[in-house]
Protein backbone atom coordinates (compact mmCIF):
# COMPACT_ATOMS: atom_id res chain seq x y z
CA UNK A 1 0.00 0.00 0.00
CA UNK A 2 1.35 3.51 -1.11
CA UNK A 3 0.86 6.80 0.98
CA UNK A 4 -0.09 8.94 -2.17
CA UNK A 5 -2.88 8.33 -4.68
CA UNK A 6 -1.69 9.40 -8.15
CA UNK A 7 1.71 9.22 -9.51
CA UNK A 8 4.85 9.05 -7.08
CA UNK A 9 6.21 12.21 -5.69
CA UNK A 10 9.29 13.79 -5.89
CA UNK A 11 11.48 14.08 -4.30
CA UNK A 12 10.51 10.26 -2.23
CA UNK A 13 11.02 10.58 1.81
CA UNK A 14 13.88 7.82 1.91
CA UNK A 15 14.17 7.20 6.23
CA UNK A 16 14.33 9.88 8.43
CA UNK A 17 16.14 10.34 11.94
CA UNK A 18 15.25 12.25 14.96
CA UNK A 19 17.78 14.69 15.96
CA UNK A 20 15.74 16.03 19.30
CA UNK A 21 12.25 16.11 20.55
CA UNK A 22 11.20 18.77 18.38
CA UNK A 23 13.64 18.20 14.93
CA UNK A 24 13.75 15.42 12.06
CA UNK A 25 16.24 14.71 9.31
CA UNK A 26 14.28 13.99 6.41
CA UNK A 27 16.39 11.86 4.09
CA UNK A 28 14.98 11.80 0.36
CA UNK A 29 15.60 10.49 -3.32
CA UNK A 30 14.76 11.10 -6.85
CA UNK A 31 13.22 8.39 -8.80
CA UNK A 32 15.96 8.62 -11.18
CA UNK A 33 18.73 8.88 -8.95
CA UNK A 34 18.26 6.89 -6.24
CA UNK A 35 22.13 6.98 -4.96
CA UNK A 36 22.12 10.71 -4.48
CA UNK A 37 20.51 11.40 -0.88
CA UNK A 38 19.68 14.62 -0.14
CA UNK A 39 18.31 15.29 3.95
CA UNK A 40 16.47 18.24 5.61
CA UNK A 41 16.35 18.90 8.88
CA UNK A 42 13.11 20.22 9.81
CA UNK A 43 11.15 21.01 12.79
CA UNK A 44 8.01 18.98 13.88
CA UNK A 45 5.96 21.36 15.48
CA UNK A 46 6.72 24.12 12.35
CA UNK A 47 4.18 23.90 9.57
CA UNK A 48 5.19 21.01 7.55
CA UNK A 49 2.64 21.20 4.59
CA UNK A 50 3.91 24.10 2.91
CA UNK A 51 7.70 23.17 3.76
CA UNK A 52 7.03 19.52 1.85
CA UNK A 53 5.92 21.63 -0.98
CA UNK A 54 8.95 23.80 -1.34
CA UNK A 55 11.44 21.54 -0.15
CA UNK A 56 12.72 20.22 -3.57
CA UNK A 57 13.72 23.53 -4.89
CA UNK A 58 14.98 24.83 -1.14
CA UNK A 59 17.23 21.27 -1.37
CA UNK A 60 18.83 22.90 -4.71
CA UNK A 61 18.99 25.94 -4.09
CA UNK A 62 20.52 25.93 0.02
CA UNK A 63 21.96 22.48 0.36
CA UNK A 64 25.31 21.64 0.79
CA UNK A 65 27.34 19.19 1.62
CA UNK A 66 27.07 17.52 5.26
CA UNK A 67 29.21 17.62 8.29
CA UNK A 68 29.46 14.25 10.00
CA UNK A 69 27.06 12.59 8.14
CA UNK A 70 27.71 9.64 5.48
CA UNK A 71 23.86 9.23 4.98
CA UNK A 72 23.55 12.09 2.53
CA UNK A 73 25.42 13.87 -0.07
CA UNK A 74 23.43 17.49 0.55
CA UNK A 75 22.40 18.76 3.46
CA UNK A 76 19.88 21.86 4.35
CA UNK A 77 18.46 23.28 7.84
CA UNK A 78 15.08 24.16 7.32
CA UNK A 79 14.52 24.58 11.29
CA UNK A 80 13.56 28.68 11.35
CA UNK A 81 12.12 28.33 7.83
C-alpha cells in the first residue's frame, strides 16, 4: 500500500532520523537517482505542509554538503524556515 494516490512524488522521503524532541532529518531520493541522498532537517511542530511543498527547490537551491554525516550527499536546515 502507497501513501499517495496518483503518480509518485518527488522528491521520495527515503528514512528519516530524529535529531531532538522537536527536529527530524528527512532523508529523500529522486526516482531517477536513487544513490544521491539529499536530507532536511526540519522542525516537527513548524508547519510542515507548505515546507514539503517547497522543499525540492529549497534542497537545490541551500543544500550543501554535510558535516558528520555519510547518509547524505546534501544537506539543508530548514529549522527557522
Amino acid at each position: 500500500m502507497c501513501p499517495w494516490t496518483e503518480e509518485q512524488p518527488e522528491p521520495r522521503l527515503r528514512g528519516f532520523l530524529q535529531r531532538a524532541p522537536d527536529r527530524l532529518r528527512l532523508y529523500l531520493d529522486r526516482g531517477e537517482d536513487p544513490d544521491v541522498v539529499a536530507a532536511a532537517d526540519v522542525r516537527t511542530s513548524g508547519a510542515l505542509t507548505a515546507l514539503l511543498a517547497a522543499l525540492p527547490s529549497l534542497i537545490e537551491a541551500t543544500g550543501g554538503p554535510p558535516e558528520g554525516d555519510p547518509h547524505c550527499s546534501r544537506l539543508v536546515d530548514l529549522t527557522s524556515w
